[in-house]
C-alpha atoms as a PDB file:
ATOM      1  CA  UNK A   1     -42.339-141.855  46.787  1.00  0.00           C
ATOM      2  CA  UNK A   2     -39.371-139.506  45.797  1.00  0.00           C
ATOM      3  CA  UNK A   3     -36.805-141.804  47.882  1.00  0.00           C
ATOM      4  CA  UNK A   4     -37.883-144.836  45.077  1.00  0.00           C
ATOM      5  CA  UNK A   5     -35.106-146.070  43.124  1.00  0.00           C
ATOM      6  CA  UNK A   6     -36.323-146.008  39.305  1.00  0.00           C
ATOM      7  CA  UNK A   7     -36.784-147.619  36.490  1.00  0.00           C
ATOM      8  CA  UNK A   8     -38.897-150.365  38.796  1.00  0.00           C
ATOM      9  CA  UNK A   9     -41.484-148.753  40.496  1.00  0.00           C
ATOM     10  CA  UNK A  10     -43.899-150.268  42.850  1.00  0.00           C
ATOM     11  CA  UNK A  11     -47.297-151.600  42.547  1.00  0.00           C
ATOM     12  CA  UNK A  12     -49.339-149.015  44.497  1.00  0.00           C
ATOM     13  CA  UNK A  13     -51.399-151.753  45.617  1.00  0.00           C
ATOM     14  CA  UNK A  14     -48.987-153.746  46.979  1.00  0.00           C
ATOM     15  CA  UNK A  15     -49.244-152.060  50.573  1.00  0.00           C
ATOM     16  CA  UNK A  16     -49.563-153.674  54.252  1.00  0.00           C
ATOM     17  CA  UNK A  17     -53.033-152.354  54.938  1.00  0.00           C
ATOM     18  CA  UNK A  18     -53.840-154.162  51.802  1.00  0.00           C
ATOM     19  CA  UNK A  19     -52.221-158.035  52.971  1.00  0.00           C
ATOM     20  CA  UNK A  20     -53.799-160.499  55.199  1.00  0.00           C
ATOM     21  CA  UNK A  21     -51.176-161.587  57.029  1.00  0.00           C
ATOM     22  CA  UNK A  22     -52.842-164.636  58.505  1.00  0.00           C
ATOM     23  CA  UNK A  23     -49.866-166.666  59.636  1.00  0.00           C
ATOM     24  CA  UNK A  24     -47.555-164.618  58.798  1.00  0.00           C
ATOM     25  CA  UNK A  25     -47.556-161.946  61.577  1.00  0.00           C
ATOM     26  CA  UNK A  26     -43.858-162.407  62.912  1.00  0.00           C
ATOM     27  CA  UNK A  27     -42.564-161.648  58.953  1.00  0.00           C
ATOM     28  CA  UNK A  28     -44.909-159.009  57.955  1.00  0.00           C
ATOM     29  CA  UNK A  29     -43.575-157.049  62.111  1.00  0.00           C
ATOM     30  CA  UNK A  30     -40.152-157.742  60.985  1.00  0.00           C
ATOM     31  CA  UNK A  31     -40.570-155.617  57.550  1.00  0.00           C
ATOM     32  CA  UNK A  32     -42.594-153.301  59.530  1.00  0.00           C
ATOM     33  CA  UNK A  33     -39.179-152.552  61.764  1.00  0.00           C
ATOM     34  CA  UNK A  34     -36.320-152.513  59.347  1.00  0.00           C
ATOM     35  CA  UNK A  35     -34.473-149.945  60.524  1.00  0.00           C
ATOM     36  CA  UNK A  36     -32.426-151.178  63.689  1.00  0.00           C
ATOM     37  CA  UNK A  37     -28.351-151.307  61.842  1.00  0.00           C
ATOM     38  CA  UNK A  38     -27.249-153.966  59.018  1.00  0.00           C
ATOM     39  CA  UNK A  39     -29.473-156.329  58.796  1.00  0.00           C
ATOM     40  CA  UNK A  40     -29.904-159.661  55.505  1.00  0.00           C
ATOM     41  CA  UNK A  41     -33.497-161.125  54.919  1.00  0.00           C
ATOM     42  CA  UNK A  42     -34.590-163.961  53.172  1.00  0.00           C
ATOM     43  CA  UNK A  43     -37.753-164.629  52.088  1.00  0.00           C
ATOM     44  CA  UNK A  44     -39.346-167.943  50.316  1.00  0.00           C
ATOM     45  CA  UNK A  45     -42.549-168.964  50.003  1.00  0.00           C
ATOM     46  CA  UNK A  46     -44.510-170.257  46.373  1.00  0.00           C
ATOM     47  CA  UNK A  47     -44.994-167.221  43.840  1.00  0.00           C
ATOM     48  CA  UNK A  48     -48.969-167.033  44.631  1.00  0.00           C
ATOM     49  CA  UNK A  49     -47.907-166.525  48.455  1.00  0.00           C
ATOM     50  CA  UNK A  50     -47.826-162.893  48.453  1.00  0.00           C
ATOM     51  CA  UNK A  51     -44.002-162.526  48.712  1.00  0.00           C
ATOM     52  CA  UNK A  52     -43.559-160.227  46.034  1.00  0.00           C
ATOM     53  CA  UNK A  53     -46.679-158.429  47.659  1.00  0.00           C
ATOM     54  CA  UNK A  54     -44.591-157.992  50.988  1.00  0.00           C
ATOM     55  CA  UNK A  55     -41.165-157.139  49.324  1.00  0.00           C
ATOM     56  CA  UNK A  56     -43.140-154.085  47.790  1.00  0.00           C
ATOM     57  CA  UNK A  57     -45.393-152.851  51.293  1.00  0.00           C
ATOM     58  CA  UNK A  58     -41.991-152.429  52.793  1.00  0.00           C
ATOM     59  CA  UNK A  59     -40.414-150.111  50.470  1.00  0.00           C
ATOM     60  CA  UNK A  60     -43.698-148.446  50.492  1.00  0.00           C
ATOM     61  CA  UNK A  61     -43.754-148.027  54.163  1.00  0.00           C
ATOM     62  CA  UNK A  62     -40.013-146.974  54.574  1.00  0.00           C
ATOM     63  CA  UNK A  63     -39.693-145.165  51.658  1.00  0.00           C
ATOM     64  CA  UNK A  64     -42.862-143.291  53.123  1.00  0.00           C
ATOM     65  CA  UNK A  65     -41.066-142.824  56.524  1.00  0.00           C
ATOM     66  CA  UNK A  66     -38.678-140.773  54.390  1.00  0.00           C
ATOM     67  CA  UNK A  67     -35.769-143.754  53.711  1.00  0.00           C
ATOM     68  CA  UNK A  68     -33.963-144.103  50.426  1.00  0.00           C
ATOM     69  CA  UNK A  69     -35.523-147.185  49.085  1.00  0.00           C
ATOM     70  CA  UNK A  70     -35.101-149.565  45.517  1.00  0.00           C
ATOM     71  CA  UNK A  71     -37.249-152.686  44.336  1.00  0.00           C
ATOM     72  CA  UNK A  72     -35.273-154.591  41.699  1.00  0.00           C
ATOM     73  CA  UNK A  73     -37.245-157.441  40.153  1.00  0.00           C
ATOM     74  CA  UNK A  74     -34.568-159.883  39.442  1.00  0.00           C
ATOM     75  CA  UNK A  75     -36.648-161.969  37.563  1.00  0.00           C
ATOM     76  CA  UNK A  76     -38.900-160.599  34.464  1.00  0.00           C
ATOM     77  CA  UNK A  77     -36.384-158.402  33.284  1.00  0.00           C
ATOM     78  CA  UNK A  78     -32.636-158.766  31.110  1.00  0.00           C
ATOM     79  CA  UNK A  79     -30.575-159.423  34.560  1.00  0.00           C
ATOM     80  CA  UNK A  80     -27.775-157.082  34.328  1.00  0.00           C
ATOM     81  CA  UNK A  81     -25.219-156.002  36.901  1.00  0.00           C
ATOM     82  CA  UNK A  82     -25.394-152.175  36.265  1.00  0.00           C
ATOM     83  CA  UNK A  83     -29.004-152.824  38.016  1.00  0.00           C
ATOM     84  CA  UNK A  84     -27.262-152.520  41.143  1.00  0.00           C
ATOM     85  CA  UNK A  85     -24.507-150.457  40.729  1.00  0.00           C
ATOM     86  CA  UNK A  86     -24.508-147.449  43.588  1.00  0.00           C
ATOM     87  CA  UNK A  87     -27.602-149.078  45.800  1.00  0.00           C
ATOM     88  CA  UNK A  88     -25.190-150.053  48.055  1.00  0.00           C
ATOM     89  CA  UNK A  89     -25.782-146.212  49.877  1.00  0.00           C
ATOM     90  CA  UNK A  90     -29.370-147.092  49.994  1.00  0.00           C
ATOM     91  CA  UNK A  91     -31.113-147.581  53.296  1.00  0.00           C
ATOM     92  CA  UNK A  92     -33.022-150.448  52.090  1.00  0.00           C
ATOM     93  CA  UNK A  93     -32.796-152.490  49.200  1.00  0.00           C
ATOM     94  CA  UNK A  94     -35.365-155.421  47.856  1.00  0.00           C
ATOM     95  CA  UNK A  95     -34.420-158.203  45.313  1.00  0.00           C
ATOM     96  CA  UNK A  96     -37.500-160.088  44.083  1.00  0.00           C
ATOM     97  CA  UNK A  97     -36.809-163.468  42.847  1.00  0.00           C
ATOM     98  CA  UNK A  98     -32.729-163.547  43.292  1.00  0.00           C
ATOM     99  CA  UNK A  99     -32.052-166.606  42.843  1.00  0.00           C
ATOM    100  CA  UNK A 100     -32.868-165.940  38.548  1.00  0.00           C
ATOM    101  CA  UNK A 101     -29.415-164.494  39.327  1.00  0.00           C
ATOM    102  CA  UNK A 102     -27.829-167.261  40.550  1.00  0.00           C
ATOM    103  CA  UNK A 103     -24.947-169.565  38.559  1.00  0.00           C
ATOM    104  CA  UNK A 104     -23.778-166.234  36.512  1.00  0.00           C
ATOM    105  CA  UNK A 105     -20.478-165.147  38.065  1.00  0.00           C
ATOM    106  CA  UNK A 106     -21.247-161.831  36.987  1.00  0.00           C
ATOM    107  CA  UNK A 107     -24.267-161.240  38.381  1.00  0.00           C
ATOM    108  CA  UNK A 108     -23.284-163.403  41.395  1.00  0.00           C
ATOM    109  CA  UNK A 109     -20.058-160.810  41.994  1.00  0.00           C
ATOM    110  CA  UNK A 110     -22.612-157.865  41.966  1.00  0.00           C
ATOM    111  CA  UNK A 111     -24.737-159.704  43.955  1.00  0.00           C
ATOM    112  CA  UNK A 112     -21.589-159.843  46.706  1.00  0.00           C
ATOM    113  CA  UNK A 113     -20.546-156.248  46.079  1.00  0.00           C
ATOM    114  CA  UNK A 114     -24.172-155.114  47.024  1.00  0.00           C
ATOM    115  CA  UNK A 115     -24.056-157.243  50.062  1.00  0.00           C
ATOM    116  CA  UNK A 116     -20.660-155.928  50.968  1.00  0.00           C
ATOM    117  CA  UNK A 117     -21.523-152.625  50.187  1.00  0.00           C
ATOM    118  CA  UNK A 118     -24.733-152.260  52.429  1.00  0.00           C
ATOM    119  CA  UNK A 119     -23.195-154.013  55.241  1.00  0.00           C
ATOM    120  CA  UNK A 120     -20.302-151.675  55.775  1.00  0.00           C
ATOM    121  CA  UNK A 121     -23.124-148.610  55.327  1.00  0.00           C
ATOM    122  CA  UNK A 122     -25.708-150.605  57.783  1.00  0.00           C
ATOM    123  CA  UNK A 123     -28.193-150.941  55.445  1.00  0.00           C
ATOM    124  CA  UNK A 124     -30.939-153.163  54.827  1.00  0.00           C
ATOM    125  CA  UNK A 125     -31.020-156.056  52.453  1.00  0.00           C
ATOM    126  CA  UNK A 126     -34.142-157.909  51.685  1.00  0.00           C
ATOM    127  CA  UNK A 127     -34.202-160.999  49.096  1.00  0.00           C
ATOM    128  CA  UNK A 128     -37.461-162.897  48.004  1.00  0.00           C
ATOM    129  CA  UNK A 129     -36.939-166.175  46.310  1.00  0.00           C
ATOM    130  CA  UNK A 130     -38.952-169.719  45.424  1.00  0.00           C
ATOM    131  CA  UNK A 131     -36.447-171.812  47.976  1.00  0.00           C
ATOM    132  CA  UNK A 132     -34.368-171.224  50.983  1.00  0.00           C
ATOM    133  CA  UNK A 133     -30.816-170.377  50.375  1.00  0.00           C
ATOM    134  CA  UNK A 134     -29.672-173.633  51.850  1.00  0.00           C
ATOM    135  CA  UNK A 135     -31.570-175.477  49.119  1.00  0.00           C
ATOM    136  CA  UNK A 136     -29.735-173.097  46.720  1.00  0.00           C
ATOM    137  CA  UNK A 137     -26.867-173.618  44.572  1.00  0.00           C
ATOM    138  CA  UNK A 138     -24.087-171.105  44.068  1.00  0.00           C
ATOM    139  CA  UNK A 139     -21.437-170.446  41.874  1.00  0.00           C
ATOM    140  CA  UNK A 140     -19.567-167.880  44.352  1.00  0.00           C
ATOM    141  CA  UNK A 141     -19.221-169.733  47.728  1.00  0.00           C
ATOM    142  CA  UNK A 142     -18.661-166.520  49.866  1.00  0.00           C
ATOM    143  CA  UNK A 143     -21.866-165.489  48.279  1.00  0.00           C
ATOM    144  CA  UNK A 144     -23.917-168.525  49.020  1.00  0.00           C
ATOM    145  CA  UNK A 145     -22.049-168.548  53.019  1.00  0.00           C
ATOM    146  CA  UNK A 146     -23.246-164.797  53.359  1.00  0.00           C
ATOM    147  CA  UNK A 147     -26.445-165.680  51.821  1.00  0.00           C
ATOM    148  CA  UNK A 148     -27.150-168.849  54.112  1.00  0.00           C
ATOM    149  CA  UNK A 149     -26.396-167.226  57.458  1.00  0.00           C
ATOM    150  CA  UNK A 150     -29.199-164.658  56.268  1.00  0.00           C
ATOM    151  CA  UNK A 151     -32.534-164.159  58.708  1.00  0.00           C
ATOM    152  CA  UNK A 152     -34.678-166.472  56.995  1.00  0.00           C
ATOM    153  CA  UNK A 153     -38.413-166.524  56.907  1.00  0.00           C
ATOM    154  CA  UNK A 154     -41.130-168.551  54.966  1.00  0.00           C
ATOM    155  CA  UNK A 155     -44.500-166.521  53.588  1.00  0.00           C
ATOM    156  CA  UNK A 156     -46.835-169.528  54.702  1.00  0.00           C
ATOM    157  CA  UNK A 157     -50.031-170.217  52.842  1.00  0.00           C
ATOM    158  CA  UNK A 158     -53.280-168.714  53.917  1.00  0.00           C
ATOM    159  CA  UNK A 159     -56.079-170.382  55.367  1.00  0.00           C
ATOM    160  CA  UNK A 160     -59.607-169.995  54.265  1.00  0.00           C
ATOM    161  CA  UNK A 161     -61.003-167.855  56.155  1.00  0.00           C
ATOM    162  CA  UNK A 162     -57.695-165.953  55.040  1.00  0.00           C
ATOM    163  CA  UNK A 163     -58.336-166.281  51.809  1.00  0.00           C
ATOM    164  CA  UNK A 164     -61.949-164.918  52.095  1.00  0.00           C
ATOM    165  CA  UNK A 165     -61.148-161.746  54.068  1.00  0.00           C
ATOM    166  CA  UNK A 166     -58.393-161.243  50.828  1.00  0.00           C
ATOM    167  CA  UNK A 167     -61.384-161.729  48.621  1.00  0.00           C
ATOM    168  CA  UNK A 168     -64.039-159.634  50.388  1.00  0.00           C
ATOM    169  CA  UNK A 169     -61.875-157.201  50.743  1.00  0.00           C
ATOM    170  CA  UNK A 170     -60.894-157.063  47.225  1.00  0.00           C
ATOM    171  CA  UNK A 171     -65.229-157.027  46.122  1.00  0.00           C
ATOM    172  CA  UNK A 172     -65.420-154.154  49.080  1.00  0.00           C
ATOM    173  CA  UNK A 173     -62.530-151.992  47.540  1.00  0.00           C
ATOM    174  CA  UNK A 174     -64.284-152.754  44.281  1.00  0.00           C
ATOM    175  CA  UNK A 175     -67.896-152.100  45.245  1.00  0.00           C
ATOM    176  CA  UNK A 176     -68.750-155.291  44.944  1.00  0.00           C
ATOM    177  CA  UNK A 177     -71.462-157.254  46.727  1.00  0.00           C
ATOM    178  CA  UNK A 178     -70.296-160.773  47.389  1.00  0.00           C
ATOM    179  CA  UNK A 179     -72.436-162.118  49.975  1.00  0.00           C
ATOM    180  CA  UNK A 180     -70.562-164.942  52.799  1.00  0.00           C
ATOM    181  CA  UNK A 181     -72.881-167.938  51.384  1.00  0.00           C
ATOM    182  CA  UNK A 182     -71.786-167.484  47.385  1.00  0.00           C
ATOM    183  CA  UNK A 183     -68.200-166.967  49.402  1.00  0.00           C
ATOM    184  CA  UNK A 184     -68.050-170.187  50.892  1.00  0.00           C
ATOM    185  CA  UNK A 185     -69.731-171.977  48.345  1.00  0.00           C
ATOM    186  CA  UNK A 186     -66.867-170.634  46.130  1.00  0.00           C
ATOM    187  CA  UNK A 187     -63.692-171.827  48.486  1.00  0.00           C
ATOM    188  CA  UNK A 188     -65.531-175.149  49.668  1.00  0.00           C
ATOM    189  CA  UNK A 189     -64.824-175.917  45.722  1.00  0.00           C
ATOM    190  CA  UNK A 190     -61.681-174.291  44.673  1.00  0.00           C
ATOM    191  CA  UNK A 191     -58.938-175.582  46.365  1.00  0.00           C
ATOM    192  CA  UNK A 192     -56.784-173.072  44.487  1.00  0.00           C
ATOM    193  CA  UNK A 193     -53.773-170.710  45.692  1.00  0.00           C
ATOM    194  CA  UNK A 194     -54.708-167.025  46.408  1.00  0.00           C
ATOM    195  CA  UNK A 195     -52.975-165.836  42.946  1.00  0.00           C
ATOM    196  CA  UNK A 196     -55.303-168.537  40.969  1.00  0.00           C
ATOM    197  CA  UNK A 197     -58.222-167.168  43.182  1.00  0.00           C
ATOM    198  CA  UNK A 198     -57.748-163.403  42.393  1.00  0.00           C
ATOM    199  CA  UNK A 199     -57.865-164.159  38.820  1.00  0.00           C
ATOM    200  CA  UNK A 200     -60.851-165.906  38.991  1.00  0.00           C
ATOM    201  CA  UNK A 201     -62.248-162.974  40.817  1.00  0.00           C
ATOM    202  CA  UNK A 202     -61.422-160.535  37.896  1.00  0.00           C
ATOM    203  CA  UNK A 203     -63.133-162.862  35.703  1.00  0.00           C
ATOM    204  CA  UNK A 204     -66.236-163.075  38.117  1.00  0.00           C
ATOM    205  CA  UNK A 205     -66.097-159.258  38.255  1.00  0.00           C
ATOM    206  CA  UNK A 206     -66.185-158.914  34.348  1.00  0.00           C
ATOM    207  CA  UNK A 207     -68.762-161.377  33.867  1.00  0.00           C
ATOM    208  CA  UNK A 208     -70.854-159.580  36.138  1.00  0.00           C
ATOM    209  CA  UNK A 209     -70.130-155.949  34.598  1.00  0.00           C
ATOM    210  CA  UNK A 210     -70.980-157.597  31.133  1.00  0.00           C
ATOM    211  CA  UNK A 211     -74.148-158.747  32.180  1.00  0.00           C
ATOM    212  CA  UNK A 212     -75.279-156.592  34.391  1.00  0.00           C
ATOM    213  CA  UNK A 213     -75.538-159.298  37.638  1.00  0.00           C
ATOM    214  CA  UNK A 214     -74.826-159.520  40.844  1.00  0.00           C
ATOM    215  CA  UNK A 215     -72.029-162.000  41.984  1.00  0.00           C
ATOM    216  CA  UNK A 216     -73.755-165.196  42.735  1.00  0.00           C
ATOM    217  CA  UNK A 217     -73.676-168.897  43.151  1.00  0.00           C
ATOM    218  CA  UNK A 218     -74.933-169.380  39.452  1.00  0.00           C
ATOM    219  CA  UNK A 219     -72.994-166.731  38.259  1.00  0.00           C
ATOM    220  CA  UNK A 220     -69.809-168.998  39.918  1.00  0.00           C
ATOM    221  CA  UNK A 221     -71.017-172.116  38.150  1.00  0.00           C
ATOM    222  CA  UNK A 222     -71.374-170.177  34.676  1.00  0.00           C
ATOM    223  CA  UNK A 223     -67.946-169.116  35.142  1.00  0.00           C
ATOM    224  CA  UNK A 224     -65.711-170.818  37.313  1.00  0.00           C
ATOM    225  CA  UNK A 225     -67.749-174.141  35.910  1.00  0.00           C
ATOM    226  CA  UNK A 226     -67.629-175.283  39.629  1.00  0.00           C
END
């Protein structure tokens, strides 16, 4: 992890052995492969659709592979332009949630120097974001042209059966019994997104540390209340 750009570091969970890719098999081989000349991503998807998840498995991976890698959460943090000064050497650079930067000249202008910058080096520039860029507005319109004619790609929402492979495995990595009938009696009733689900599961795996139970349909009732 010594080619990670600091102060952002990654979420060591955040890995590709650790995402069900379900439908999204073409976007999670494209990560995989970033390494073929300059190349512009775009990624959108809702912010329980594991998009931040994949931004972060593919710095792991390259920055693994021994390529100089930063993760710069956009949003969540003062935006400031310094963030990105010099990354445009990098071999691959991530921006979670860009478009918090977008309508501030400033940050839009560093936003265009980055892009600039990596393309003239052949570098790698991946941007995660709530909407497509064509559904974006822009204050710089070379930015928003560049921007638009990026490779675009849409995290789609798991199934269920998804869903419950992300869950098992999550009670597996945990030691956690969670048996396929409490399982599907849990999903049949919580039409929830995956984020809403994983908290629910913490909560599930606290009440049953607190009271010394298994993980089962009652225990669901007493504390999902479905």
């Amino acid at each position: 992890m010594s080619q990670l750009a600091l102060p952002f570091p990654l979420n060591q969970n955040f890995t590709f052995a650790a995402f069900v890719a379900g439908p999204n098999g073409e976007l999670v081989q494209r990560l995989q492969r970033l390494d073929e000349g300059f190349a512009q991503l775009w990624i959108c998807g809702r912010p329980d659709s594991g998009r931040s998840h994949l931004l972060h498995a593919a710095c792991h991976l390259h920055a693994t592979n021994g390529r100089k890698v930063a993760y710069v959460p956009c949003g969540g943090v003062r935006p400031d332009p310094e963030m990105l000064e010099g990354l445009n050497t990098y071999d691959l650079v991530a921006l979670d949630d860009v478009d918090e930067w977008l309508g501030v000249l400033t940050l839009e202008r560093a936003l265009m120097g980055l892009y600039e910058g990596m393309m003239s080096a052949r570098g790698q520039l991946v941007c995660v974001s709530g909407l497509s860029p064509n559904r974006l507005c822009f204050g710089l319109a070379d930015l928003g042209s560049r921007m638009k004619s990026a490779e675009g790609f849409e995290v789609q929402e798991l199934a269920d059966a998804d869903k419950a492979l992300v869950l098992a495995n999550q009670a597996r990595h945990r030691g956690m019994d969670l048996p396929d009938h409490v399982l599907s009696y849990w999903l049949t009733r919580s039409h929830r997104g995956l984020s809403v689900l994983l908290a629910d599961f913490d909560r599930l795996d606290q009440a049953a540390m607190a009271e010394q139970r298994r993980v089962t349909v009652p225990l669901i009732k007493q504390v999902l209340g479905i």
